[in-house]
PDB file of N, CA and C in Angstrom:
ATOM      1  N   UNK A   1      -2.083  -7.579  16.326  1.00  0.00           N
ATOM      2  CA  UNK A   1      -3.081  -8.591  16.150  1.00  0.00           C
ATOM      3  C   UNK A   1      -4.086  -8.537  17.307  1.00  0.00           C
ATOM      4  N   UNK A   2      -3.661  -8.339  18.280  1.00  0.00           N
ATOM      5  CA  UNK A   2      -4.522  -8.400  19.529  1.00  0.00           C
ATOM      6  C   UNK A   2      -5.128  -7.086  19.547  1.00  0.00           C
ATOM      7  N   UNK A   3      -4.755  -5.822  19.301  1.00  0.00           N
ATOM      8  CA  UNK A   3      -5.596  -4.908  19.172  1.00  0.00           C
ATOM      9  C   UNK A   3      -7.077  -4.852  18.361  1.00  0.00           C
ATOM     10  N   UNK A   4      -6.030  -5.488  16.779  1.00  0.00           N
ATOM     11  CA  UNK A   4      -7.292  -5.838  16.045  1.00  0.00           C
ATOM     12  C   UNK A   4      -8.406  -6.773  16.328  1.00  0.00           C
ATOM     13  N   UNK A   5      -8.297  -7.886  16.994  1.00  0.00           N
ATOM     14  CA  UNK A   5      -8.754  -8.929  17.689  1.00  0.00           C
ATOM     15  C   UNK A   5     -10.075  -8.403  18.601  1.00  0.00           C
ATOM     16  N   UNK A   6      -9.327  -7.080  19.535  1.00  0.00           N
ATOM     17  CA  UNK A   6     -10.175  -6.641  20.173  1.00  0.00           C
ATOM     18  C   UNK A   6     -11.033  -5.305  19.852  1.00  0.00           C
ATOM     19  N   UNK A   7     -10.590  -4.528  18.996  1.00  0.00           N
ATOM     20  CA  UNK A   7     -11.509  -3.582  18.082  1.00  0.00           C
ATOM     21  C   UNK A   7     -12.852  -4.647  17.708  1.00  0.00           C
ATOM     22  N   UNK A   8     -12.246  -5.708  16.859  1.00  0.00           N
ATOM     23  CA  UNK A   8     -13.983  -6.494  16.261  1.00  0.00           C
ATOM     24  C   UNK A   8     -14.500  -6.771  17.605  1.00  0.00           C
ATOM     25  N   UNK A   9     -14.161  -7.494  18.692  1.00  0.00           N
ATOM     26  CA  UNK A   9     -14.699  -7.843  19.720  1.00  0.00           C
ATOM     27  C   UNK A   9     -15.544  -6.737  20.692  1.00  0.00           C
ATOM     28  N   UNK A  10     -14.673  -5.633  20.109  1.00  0.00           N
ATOM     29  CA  UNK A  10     -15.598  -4.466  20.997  1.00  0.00           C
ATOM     30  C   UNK A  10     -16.757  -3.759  20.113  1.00  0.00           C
ATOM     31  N   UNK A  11     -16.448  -3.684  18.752  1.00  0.00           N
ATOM     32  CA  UNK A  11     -17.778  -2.981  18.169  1.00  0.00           C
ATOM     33  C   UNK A  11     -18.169  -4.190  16.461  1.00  0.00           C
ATOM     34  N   UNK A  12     -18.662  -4.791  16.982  1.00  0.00           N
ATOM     35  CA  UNK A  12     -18.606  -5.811  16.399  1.00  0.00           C
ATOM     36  C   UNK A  12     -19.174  -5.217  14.578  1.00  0.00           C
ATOM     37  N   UNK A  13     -20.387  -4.384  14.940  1.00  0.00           N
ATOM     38  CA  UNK A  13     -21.284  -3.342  14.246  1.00  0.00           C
ATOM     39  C   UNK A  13     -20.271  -2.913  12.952  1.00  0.00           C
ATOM     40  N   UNK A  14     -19.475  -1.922  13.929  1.00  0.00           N
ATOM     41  CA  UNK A  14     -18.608  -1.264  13.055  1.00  0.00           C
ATOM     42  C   UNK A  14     -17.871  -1.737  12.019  1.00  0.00           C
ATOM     43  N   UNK A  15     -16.884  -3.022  13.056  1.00  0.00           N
ATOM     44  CA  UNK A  15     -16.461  -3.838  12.502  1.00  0.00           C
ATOM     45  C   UNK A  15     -16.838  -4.386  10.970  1.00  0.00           C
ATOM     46  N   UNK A  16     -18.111  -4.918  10.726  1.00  0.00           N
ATOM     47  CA  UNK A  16     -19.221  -5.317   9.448  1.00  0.00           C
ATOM     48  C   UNK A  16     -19.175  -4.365   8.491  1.00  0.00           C
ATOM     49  N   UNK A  17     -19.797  -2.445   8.956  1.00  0.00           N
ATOM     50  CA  UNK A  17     -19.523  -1.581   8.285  1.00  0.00           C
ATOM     51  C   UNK A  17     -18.813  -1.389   7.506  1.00  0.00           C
ATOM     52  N   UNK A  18     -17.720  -1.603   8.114  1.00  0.00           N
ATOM     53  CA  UNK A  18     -16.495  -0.838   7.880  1.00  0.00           C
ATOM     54  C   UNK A  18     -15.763  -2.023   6.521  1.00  0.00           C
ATOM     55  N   UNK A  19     -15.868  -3.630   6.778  1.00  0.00           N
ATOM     56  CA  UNK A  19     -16.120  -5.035   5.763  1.00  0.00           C
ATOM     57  C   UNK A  19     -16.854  -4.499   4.539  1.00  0.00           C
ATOM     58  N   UNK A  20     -17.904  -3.845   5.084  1.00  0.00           N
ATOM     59  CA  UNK A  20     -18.763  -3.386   3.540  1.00  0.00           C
ATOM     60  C   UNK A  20     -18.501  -2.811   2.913  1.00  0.00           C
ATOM     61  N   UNK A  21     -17.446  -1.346   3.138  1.00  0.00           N
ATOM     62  CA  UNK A  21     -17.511  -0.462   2.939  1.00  0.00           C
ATOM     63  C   UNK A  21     -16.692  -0.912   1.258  1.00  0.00           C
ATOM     64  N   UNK A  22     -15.281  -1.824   1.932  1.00  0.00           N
ATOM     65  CA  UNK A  22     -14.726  -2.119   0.956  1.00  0.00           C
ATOM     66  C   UNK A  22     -14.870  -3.549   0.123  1.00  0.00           C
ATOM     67  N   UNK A  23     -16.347  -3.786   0.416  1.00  0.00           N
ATOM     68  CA  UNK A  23     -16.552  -4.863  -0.608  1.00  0.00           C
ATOM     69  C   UNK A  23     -16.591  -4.411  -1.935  1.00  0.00           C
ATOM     70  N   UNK A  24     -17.159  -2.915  -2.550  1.00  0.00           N
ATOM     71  CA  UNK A  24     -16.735  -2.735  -3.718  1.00  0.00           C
ATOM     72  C   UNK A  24     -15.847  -2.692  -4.484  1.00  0.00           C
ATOM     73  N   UNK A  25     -14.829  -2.448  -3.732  1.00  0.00           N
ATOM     74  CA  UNK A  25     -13.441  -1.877  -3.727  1.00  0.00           C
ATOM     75  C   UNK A  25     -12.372  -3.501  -3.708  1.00  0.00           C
ATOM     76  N   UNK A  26     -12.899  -4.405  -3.679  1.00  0.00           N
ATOM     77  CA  UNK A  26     -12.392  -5.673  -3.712  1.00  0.00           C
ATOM     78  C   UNK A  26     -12.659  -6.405  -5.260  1.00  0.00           C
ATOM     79  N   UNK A  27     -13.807  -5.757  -5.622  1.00  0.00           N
ATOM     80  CA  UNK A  27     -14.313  -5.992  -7.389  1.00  0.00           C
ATOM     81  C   UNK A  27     -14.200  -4.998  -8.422  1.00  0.00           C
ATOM     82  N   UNK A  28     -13.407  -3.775  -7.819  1.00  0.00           N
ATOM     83  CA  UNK A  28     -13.294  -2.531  -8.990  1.00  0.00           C
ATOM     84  C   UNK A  28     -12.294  -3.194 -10.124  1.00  0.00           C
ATOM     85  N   UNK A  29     -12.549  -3.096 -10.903  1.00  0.00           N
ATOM     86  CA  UNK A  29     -11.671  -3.234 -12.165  1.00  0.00           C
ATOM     87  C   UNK A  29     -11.177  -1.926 -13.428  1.00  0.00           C
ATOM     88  N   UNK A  30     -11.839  -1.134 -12.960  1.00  0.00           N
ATOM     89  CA  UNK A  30     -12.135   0.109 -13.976  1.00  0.00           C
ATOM     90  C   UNK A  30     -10.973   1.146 -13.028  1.00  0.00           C
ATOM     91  N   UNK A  31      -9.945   2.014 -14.141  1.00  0.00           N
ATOM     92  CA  UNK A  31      -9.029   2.975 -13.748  1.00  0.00           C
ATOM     93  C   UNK A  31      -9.421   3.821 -12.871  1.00  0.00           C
ATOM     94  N   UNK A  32      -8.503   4.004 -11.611  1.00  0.00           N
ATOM     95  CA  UNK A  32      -8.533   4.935 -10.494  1.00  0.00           C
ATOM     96  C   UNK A  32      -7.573   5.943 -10.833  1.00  0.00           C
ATOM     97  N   UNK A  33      -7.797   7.452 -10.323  1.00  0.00           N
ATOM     98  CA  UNK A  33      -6.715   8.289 -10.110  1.00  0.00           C
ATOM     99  C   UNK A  33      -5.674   7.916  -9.120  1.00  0.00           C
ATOM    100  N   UNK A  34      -5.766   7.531  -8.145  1.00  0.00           N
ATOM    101  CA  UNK A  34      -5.108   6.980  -7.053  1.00  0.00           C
ATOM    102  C   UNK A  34      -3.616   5.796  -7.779  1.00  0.00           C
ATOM    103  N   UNK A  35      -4.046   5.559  -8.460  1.00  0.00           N
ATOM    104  CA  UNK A  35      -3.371   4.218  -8.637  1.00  0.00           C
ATOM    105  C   UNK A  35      -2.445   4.736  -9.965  1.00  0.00           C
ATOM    106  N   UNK A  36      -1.397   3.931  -9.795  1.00  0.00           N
ATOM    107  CA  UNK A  36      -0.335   3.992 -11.136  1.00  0.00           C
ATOM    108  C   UNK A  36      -0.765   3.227 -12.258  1.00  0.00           C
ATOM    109  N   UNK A  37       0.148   3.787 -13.396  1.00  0.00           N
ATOM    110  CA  UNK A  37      -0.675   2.993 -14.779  1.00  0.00           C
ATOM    111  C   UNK A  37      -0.438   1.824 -15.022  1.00  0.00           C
ATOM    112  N   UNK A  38       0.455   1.542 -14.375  1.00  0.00           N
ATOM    113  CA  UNK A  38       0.757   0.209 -14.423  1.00  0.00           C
ATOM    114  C   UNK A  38       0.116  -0.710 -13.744  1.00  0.00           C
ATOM    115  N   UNK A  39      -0.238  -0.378 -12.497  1.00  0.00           N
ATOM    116  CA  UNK A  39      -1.511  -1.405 -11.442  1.00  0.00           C
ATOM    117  C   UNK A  39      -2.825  -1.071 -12.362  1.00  0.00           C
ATOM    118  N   UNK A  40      -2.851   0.260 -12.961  1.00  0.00           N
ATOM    119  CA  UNK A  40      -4.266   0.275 -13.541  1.00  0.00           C
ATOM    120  C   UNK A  40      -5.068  -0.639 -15.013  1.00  0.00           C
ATOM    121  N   UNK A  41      -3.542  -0.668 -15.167  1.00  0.00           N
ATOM    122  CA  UNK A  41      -3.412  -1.140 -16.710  1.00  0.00           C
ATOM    123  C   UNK A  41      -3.401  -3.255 -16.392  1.00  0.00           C
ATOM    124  N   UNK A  42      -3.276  -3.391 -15.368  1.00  0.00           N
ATOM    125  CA  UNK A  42      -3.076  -4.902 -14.798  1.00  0.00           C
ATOM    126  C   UNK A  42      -3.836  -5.148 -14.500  1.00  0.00           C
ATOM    127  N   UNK A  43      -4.831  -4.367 -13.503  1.00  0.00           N
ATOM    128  CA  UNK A  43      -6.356  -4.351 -12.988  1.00  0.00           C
ATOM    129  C   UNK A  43      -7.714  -4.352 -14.176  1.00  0.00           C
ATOM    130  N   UNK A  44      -6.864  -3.449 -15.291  1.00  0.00           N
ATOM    131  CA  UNK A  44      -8.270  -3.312 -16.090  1.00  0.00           C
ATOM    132  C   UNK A  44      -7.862  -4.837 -17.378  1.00  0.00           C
ATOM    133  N   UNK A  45      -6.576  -4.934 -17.469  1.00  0.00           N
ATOM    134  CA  UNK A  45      -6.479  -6.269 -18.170  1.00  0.00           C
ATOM    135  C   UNK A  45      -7.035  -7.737 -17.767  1.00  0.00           C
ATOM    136  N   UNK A  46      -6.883  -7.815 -16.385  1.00  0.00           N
ATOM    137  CA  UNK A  46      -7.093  -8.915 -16.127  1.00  0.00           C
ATOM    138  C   UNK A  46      -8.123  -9.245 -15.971  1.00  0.00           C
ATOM    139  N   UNK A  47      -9.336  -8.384 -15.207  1.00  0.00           N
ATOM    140  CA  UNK A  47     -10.317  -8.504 -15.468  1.00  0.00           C
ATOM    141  C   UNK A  47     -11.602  -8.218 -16.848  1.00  0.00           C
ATOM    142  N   UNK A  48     -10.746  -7.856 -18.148  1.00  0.00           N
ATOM    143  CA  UNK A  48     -11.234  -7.977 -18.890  1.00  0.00           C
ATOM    144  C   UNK A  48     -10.986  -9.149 -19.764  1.00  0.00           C
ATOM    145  N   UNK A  49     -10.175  -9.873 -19.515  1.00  0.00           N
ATOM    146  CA  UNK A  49      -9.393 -10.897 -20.408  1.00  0.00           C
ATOM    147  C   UNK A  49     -10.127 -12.545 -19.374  1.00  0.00           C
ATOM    148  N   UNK A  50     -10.119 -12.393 -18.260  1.00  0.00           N
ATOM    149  CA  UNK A  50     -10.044 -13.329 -17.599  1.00  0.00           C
ATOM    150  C   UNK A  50     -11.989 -13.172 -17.199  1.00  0.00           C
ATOM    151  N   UNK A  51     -12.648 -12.393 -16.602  1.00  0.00           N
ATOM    152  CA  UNK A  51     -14.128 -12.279 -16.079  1.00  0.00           C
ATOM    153  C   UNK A  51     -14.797 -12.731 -17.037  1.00  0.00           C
ATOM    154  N   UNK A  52     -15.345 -12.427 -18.301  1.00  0.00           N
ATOM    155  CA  UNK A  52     -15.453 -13.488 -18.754  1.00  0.00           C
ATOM    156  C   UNK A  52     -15.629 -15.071 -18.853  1.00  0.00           C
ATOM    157  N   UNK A  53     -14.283 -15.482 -18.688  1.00  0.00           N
ATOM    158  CA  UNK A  53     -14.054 -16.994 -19.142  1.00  0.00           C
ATOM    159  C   UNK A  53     -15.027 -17.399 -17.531  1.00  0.00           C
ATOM    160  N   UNK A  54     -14.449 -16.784 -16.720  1.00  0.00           N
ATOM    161  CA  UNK A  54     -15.153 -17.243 -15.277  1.00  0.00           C
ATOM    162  C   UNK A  54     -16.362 -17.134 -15.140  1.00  0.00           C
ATOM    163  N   UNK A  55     -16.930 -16.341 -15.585  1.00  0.00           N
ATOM    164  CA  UNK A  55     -18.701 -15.722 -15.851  1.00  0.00           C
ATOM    165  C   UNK A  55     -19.321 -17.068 -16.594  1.00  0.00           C
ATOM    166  N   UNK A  56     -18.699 -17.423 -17.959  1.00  0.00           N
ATOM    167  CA  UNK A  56     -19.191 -18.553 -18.464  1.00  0.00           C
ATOM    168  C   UNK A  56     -18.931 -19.867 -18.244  1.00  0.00           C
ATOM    169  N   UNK A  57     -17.762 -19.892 -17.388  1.00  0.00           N
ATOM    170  CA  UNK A  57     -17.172 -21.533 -16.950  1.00  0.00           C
ATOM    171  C   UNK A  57     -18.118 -21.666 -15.688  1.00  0.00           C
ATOM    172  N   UNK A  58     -18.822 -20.397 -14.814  1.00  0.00           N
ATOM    173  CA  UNK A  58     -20.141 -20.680 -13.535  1.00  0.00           C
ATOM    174  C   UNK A  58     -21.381 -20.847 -14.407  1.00  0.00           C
ATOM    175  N   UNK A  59     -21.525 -20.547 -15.398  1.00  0.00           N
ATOM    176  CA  UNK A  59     -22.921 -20.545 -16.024  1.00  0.00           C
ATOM    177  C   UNK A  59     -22.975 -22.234 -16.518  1.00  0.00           C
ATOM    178  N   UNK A  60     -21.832 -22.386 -17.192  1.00  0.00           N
ATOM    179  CA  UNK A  60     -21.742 -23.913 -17.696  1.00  0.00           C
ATOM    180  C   UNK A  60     -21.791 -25.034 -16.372  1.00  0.00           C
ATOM    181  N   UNK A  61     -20.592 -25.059 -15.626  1.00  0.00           N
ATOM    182  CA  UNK A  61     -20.892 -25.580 -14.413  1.00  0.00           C
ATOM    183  C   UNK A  61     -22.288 -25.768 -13.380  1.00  0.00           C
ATOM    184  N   UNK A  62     -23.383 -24.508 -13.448  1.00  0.00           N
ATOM    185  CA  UNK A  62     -24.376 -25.149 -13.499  1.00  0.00           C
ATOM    186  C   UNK A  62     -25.596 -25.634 -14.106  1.00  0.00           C
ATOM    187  N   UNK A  63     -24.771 -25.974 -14.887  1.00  0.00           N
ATOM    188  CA  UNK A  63     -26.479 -26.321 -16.509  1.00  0.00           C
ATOM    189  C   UNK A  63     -25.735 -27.599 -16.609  1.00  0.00           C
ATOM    190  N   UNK A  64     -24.712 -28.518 -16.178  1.00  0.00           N
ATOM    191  CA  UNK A  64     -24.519 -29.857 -16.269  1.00  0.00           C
ATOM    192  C   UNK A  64     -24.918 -30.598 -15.136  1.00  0.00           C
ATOM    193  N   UNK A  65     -25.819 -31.512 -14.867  1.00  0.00           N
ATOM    194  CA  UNK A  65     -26.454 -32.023 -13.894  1.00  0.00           C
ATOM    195  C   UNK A  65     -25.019 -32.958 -13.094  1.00  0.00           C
ATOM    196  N   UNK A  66     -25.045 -32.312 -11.731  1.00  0.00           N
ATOM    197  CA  UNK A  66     -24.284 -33.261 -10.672  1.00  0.00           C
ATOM    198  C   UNK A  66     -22.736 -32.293 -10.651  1.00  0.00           C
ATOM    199  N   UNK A  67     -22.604 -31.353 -11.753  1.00  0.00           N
ATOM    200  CA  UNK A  67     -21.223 -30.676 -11.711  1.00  0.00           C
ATOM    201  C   UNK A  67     -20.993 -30.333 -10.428  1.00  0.00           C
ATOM    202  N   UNK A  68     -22.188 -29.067 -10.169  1.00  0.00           N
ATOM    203  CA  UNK A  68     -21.711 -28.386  -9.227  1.00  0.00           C
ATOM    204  C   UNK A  68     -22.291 -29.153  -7.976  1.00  0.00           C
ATOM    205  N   UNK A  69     -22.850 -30.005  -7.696  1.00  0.00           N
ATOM    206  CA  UNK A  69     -22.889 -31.007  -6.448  1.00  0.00           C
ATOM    207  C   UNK A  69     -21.495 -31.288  -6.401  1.00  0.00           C
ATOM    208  N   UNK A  70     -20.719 -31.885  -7.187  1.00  0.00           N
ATOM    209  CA  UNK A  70     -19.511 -32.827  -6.974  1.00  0.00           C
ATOM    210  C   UNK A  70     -18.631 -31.542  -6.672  1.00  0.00           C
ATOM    211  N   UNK A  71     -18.338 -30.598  -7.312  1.00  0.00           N
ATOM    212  CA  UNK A  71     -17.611 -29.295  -6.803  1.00  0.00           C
ATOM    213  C   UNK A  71     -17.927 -27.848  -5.961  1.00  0.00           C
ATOM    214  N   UNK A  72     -18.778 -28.747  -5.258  1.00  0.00           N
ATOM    215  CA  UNK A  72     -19.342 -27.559  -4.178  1.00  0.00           C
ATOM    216  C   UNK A  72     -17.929 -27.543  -3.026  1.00  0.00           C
ATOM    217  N   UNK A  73     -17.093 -27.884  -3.038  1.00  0.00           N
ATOM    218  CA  UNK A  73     -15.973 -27.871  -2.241  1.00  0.00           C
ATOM    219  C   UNK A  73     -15.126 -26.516  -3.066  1.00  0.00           C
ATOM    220  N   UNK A  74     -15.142 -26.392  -4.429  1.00  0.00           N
ATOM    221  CA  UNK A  74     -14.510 -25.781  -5.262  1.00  0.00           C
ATOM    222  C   UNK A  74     -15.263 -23.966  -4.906  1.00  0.00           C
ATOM    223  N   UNK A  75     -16.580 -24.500  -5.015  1.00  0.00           N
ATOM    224  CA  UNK A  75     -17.346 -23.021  -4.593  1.00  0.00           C
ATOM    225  C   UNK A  75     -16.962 -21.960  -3.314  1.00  0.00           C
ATOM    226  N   UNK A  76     -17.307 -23.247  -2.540  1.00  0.00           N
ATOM    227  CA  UNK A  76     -17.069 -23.062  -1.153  1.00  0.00           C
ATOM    228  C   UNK A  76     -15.486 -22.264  -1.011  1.00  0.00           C
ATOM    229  N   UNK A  77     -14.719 -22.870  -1.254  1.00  0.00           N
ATOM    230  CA  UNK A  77     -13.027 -22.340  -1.354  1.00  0.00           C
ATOM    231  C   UNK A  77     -13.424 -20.440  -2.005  1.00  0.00           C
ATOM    232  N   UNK A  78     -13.907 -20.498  -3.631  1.00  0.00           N
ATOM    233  CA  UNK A  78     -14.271 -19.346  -3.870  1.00  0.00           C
ATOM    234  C   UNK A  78     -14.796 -18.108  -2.714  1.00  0.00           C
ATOM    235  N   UNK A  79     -15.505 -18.328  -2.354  1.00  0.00           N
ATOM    236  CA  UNK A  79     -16.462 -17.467  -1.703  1.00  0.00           C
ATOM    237  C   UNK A  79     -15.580 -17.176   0.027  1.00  0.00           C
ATOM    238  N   UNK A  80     -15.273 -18.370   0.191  1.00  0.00           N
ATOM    239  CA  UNK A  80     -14.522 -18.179   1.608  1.00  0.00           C
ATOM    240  C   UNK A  80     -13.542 -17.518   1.139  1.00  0.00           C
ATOM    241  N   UNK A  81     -12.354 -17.710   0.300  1.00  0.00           N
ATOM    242  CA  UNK A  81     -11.225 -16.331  -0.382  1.00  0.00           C
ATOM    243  C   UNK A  81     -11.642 -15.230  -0.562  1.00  0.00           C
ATOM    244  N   UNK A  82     -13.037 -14.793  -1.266  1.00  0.00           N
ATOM    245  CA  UNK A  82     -13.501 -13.679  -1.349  1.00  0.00           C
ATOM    246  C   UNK A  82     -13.735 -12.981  -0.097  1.00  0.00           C
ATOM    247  N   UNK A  83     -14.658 -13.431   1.033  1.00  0.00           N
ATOM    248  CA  UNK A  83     -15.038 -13.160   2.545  1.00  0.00           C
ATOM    249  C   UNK A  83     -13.323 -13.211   2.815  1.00  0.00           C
ATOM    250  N   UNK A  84     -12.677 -13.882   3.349  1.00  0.00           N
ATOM    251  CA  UNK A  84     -11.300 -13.415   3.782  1.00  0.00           C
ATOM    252  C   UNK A  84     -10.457 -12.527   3.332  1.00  0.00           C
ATOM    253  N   UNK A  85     -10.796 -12.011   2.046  1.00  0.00           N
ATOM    254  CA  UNK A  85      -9.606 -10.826   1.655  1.00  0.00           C
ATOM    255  C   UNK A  85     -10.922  -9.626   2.352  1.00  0.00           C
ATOM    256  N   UNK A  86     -12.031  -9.845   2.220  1.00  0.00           N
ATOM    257  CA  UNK A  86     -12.680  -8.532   2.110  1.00  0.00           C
ATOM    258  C   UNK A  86     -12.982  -8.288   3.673  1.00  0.00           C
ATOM    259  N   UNK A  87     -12.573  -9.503   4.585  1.00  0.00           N
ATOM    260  CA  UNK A  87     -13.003  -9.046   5.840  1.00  0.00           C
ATOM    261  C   UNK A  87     -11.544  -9.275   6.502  1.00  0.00           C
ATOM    262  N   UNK A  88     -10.518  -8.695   6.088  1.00  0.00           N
ATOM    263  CA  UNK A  88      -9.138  -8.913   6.864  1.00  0.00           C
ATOM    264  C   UNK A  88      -8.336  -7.675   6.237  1.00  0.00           C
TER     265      UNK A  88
END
């Protein structure tokens, strides 16, 4: 922990880079060679079954006036989970 601690602290730059590199790689859903058929087959299910419903439950959420005011706590949670898996 303290190594890692001090890698970001020393190249802070890199650090970001290196965050980016695998931000795609945090939203792939489509079959890898790398991966077994079974993670592939879980990866490409879930995000075809489930992206969707989420795509249209954010579109609805903001076309109702005051929704997403009252659940900007709900957003917020989203986006901070996303930034923490992709920068840890």
């Amino acid at each position: 922990m303290q190594r890692g601690i001090h890698f970001i602290l020393d190249q802070p730059g890199r650090y970001l880079l290196l965050s980016l590199s695998r931000f795609a790689d945090y939203f792939e859903f489509w079959p890898s060679a790398g991966s077994s058929l079974l993670f592939n087959l879980g990866r490409l299910l879930s995000f075809t079954l489930f992206l969707p419903f989420m795509l249209y439950g954010l579109y609805l959420s903001f076309r109702i006036p005051g929704f997403a005011t009252r659940n900007s706590l709900l957003y917020g949670f989203i986006g901070f989970y996303s930034l923490l898996h992709i920068l840890t």
